[in-house]
C-alpha atoms as a PDB file:
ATOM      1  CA  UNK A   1       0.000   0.000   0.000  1.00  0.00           C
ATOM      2  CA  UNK A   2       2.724   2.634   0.967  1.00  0.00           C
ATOM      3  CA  UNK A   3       4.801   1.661  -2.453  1.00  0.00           C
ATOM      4  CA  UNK A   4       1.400   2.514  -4.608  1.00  0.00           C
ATOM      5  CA  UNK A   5       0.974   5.951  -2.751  1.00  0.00           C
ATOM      6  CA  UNK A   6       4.875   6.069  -3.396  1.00  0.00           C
ATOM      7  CA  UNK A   7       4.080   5.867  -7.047  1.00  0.00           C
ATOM      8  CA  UNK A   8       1.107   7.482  -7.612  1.00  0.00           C
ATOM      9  CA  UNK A   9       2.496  10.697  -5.681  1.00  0.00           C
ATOM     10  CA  UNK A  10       5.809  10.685  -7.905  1.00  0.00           C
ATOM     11  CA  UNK A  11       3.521  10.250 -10.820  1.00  0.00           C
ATOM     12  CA  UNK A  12       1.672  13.462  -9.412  1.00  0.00           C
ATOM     13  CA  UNK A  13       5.213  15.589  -9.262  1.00  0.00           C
ATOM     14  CA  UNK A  14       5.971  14.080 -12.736  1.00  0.00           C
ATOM     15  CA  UNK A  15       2.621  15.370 -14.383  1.00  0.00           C
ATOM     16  CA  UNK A  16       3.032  18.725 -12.239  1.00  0.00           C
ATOM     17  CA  UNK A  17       6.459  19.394 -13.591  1.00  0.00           C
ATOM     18  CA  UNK A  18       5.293  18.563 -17.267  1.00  0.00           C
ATOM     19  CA  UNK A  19       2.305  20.895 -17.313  1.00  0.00           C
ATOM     20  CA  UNK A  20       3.181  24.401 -18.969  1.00  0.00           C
ATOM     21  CA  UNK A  21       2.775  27.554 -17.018  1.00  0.00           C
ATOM     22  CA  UNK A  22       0.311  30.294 -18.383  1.00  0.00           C
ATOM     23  CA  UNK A  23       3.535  32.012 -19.244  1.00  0.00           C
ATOM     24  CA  UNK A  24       4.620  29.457 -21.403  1.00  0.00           C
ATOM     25  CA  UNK A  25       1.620  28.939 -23.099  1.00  0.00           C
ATOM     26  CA  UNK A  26       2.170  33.012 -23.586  1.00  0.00           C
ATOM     27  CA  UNK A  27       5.472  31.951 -24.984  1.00  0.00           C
ATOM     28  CA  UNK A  28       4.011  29.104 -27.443  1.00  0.00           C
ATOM     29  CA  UNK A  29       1.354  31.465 -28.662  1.00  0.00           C
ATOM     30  CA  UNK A  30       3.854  34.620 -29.279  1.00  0.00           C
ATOM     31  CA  UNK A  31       5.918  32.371 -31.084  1.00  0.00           C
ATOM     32  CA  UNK A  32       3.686  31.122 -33.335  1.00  0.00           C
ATOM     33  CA  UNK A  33       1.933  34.675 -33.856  1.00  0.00           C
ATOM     34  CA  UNK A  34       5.719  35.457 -34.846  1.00  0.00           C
ATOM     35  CA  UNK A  35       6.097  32.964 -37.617  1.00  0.00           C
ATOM     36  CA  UNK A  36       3.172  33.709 -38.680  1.00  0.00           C
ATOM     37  CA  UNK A  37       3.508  37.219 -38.687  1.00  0.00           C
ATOM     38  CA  UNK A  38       7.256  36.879 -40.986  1.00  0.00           C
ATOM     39  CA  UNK A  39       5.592  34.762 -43.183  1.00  0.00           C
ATOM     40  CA  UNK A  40       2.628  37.180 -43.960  1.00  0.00           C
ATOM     41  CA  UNK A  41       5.673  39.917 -44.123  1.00  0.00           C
ATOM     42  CA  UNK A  42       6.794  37.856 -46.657  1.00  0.00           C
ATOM     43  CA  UNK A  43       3.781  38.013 -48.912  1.00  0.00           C
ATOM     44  CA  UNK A  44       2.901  41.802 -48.127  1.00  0.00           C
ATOM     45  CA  UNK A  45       6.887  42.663 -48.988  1.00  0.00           C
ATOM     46  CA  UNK A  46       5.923  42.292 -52.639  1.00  0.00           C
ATOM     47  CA  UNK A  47       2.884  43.938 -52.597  1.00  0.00           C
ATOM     48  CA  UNK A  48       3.328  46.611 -50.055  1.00  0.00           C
ATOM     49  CA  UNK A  49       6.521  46.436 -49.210  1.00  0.00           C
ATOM     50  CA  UNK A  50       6.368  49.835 -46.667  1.00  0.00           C
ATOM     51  CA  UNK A  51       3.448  48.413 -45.221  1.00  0.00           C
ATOM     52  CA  UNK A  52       4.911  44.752 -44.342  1.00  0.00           C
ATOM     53  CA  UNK A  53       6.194  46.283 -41.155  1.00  0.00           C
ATOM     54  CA  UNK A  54       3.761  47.026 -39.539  1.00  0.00           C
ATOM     55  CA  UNK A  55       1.996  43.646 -38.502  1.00  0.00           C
ATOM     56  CA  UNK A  56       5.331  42.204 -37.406  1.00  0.00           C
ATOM     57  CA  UNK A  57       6.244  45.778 -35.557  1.00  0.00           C
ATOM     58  CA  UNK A  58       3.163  45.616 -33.312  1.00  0.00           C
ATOM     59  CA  UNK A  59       3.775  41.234 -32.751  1.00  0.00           C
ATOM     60  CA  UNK A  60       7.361  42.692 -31.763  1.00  0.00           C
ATOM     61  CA  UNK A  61       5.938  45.534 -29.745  1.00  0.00           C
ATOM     62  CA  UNK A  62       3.106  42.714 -28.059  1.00  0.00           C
ATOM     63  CA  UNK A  63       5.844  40.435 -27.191  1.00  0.00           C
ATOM     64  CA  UNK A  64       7.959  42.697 -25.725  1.00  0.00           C
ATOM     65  CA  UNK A  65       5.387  44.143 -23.547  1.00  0.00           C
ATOM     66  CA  UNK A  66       4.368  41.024 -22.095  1.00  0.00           C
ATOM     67  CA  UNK A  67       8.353  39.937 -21.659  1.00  0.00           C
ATOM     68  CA  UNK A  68       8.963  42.832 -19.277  1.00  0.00           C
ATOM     69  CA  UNK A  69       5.476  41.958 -17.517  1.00  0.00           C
ATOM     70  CA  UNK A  70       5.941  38.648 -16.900  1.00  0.00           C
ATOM     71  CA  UNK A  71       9.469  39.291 -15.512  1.00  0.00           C
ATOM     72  CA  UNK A  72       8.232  41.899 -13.126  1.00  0.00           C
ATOM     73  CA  UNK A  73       5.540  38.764 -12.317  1.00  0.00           C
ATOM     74  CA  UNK A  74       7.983  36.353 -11.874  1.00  0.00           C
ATOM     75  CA  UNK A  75       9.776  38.680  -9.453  1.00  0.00           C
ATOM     76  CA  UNK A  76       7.238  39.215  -7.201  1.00  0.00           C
ATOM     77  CA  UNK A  77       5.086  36.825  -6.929  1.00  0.00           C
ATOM     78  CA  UNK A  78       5.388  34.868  -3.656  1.00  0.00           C
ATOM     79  CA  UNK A  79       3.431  31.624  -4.836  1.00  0.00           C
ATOM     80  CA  UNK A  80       5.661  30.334  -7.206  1.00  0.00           C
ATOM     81  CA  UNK A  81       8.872  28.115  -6.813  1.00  0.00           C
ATOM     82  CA  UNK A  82      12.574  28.925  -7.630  1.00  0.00           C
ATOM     83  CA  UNK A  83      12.058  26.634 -10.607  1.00  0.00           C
ATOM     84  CA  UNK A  84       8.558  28.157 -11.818  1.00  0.00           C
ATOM     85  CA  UNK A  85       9.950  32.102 -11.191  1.00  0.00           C
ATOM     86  CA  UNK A  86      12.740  30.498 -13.416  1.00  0.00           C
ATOM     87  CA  UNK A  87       9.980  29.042 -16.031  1.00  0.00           C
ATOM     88  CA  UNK A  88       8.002  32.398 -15.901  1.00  0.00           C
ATOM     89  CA  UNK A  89      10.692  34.964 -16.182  1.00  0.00           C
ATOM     90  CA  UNK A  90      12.592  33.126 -19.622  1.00  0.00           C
ATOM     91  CA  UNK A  91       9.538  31.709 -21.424  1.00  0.00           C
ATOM     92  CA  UNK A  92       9.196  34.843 -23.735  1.00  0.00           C
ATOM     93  CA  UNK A  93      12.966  35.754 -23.871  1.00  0.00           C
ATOM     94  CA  UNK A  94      13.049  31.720 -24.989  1.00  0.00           C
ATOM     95  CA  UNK A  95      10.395  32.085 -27.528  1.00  0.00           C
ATOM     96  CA  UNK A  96      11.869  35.161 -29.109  1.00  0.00           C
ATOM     97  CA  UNK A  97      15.806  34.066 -29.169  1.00  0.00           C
ATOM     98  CA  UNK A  98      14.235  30.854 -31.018  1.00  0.00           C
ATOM     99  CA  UNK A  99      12.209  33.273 -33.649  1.00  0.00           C
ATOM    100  CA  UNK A 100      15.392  34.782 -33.871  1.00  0.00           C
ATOM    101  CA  UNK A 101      17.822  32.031 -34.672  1.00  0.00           C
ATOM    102  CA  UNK A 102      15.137  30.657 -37.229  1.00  0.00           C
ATOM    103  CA  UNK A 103      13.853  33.717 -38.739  1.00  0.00           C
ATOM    104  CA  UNK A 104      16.657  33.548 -41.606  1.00  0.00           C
ATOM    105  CA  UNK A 105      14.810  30.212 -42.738  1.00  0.00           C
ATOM    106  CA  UNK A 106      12.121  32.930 -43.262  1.00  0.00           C
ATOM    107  CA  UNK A 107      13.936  34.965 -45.014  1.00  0.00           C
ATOM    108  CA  UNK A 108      14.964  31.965 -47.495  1.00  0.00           C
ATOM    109  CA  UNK A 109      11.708  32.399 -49.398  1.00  0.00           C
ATOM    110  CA  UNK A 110      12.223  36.535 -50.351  1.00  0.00           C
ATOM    111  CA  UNK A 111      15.917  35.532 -51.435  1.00  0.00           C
ATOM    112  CA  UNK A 112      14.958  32.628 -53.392  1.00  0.00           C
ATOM    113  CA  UNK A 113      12.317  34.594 -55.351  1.00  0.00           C
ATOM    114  CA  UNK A 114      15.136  37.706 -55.878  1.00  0.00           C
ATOM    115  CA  UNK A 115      17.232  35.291 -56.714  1.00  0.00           C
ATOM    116  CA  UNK A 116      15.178  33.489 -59.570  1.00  0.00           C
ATOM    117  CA  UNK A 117      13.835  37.456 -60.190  1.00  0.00           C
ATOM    118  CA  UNK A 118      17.614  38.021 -61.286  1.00  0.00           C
ATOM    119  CA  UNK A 119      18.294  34.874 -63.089  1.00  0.00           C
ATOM    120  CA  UNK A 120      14.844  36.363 -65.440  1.00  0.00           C
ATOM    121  CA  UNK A 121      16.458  39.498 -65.906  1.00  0.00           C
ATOM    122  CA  UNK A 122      19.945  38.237 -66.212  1.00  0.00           C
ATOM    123  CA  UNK A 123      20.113  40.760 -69.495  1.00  0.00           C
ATOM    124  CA  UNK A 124      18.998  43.722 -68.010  1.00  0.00           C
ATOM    125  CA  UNK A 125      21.743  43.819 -64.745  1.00  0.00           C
ATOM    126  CA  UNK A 126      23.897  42.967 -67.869  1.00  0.00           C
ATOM    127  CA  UNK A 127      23.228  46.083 -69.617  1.00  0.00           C
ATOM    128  CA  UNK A 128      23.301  48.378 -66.680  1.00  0.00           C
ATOM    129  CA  UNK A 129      26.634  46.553 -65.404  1.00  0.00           C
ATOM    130  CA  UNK A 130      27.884  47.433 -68.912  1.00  0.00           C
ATOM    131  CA  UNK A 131      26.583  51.306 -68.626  1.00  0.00           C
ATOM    132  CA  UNK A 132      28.201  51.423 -65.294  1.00  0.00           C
ATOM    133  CA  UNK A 133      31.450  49.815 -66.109  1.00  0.00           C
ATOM    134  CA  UNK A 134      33.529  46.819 -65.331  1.00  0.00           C
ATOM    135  CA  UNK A 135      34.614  47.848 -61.294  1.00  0.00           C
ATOM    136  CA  UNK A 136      31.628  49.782 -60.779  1.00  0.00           C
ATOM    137  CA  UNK A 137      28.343  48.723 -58.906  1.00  0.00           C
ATOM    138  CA  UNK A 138      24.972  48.479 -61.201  1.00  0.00           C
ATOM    139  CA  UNK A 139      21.678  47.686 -60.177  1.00  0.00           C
ATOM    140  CA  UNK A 140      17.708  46.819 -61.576  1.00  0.00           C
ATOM    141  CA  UNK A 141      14.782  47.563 -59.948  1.00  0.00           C
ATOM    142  CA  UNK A 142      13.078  44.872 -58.133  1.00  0.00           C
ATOM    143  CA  UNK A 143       9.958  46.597 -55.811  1.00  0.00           C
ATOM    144  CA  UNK A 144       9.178  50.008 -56.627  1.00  0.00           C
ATOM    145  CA  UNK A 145       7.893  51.435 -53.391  1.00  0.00           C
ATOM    146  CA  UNK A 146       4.927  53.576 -52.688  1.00  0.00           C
ATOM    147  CA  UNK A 147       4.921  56.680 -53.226  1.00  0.00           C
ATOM    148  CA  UNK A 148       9.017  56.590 -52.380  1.00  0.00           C
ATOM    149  CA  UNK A 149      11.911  54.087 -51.697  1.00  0.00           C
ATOM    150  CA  UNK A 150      11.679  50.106 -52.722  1.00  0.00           C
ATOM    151  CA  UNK A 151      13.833  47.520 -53.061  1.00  0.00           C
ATOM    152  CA  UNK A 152      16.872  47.151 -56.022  1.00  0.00           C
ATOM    153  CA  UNK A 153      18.981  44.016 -56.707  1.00  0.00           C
ATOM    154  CA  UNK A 154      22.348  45.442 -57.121  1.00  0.00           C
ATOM    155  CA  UNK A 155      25.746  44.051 -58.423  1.00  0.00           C
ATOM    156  CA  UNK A 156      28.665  45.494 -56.428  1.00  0.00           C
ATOM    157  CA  UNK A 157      31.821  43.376 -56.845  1.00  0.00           C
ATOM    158  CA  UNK A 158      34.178  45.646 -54.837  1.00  0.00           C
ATOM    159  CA  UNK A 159      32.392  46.624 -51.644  1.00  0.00           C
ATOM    160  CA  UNK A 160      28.544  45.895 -50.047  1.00  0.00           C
ATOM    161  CA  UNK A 161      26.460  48.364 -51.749  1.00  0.00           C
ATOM    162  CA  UNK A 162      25.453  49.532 -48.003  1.00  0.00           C
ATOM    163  CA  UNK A 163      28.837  51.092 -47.342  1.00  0.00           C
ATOM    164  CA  UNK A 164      29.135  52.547 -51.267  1.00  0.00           C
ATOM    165  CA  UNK A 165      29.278  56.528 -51.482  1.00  0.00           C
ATOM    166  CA  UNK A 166      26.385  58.584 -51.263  1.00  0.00           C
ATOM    167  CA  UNK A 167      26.973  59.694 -54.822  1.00  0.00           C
ATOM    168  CA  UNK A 168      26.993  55.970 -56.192  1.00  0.00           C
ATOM    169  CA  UNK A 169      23.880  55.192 -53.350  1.00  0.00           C
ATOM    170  CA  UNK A 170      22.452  57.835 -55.625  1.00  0.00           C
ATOM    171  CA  UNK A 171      23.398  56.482 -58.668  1.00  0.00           C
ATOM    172  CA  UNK A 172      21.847  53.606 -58.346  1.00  0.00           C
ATOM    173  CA  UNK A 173      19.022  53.760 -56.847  1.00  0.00           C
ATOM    174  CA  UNK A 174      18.508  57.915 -56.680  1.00  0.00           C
ATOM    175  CA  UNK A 175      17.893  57.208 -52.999  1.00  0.00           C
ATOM    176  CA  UNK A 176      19.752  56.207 -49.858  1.00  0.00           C
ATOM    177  CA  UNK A 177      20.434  52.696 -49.523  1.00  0.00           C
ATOM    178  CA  UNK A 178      19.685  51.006 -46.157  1.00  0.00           C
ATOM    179  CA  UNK A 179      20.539  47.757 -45.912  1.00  0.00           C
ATOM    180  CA  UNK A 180      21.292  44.961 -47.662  1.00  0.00           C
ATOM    181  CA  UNK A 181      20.682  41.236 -48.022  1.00  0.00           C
ATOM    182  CA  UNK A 182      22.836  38.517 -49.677  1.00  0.00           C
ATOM    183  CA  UNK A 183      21.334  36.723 -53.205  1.00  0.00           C
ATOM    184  CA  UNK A 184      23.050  34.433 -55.565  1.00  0.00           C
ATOM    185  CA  UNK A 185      24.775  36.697 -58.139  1.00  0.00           C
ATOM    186  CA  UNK A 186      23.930  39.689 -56.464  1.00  0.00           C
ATOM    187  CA  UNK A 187      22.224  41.931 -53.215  1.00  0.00           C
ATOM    188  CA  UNK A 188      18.967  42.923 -52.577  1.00  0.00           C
ATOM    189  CA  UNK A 189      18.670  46.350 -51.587  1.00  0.00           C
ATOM    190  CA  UNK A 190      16.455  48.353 -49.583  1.00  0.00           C
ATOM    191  CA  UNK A 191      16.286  51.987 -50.301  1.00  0.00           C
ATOM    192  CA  UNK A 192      14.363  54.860 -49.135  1.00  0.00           C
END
């Protein structure tokens, strides 16, 4: 009799250890609004490319929020174990390091799609590589933005076109550029 209440109560600890905290639930959920949040960035970055931001902005801004209140939860409240303040406090830091270290397989689908983009208009970077010159960077137009700025795939064999001049930001796209992504045979550009 004493062994089966020995058992059955460390099958209760087992099954209270397994079961996930409203916090991590939180987590779970955040994370999942987060992939699906870059993947409808994804679809919206061809369409409205200035607009994209904006759903995974406020996710980022949600998730955030909730990190700092869950940590000031964890602190203070008195009826939780070392291990569940523990639980509490890094479930959204977890979730969002893991969206993080996978959110370049997200970004696999927007280079793939450049990248087959260039390999169509192979010709055209040819031309404006030859109207800019062997050395110099060239570039096509991939997104025209509304009503300003989009997104350029850009040859630069000397330098990443992110850290060109002004002048030759200029040149090529007739805005600033700010940032840019690795494609095959090329970047992709974002420009104001």
């Amino acid at each position: 009799m004493a062994e089966w209440a020995q058992s059955r109560l460390s099958r209760r600890r087992i099954a209270g250890t397994a079961r996930l905290l409203p916090a991590e639930r939180t987590a779970v959920v955040i994370f999942c609004l987060l992939l699906l949040g870059a993947a409808l960035r994804a679809e919206l970055y061809r369409r409205l490319w200035v607009l994209s931001l904006l759903p995974i902005g406020l996710l980022w801004l949600i998730a955030l929020s909730l990190t700092v209140a869950n940590l000031v939860s964890a602190v203070r409240d008195d009826g939780l174990t070392r291990a569940e303040r523990m639980r509490k406090g890094a479930a959204l830091p977890s979730a969002m390091v893991l969206f993080l270290l996978l959110s370049w397989v997200a970004a696999l689908p927007e280079r793939a799609a450049a990248s087959v983009y260039l390999a169509m208009h192979k010709l055209e970077l040819a031309a404006a590589i030859g109207q800019a010159g062997p050395e110099q960077a060239a570039a096509i137009p991939y997104i025209e933005g509304v009503p300003d700025g989009g997104v350029a795939i850009v040859h630069s064999p000397v330098v990443r076109p992110d850290r060109l001049s002004q002048e030759e930001q200029s040149r090529l796209t007739s805005e600033r550029i700010r940032g840019c992504r690795r494609i095959i045979g090329g970047w992709l550009c974002d420009y104001d």
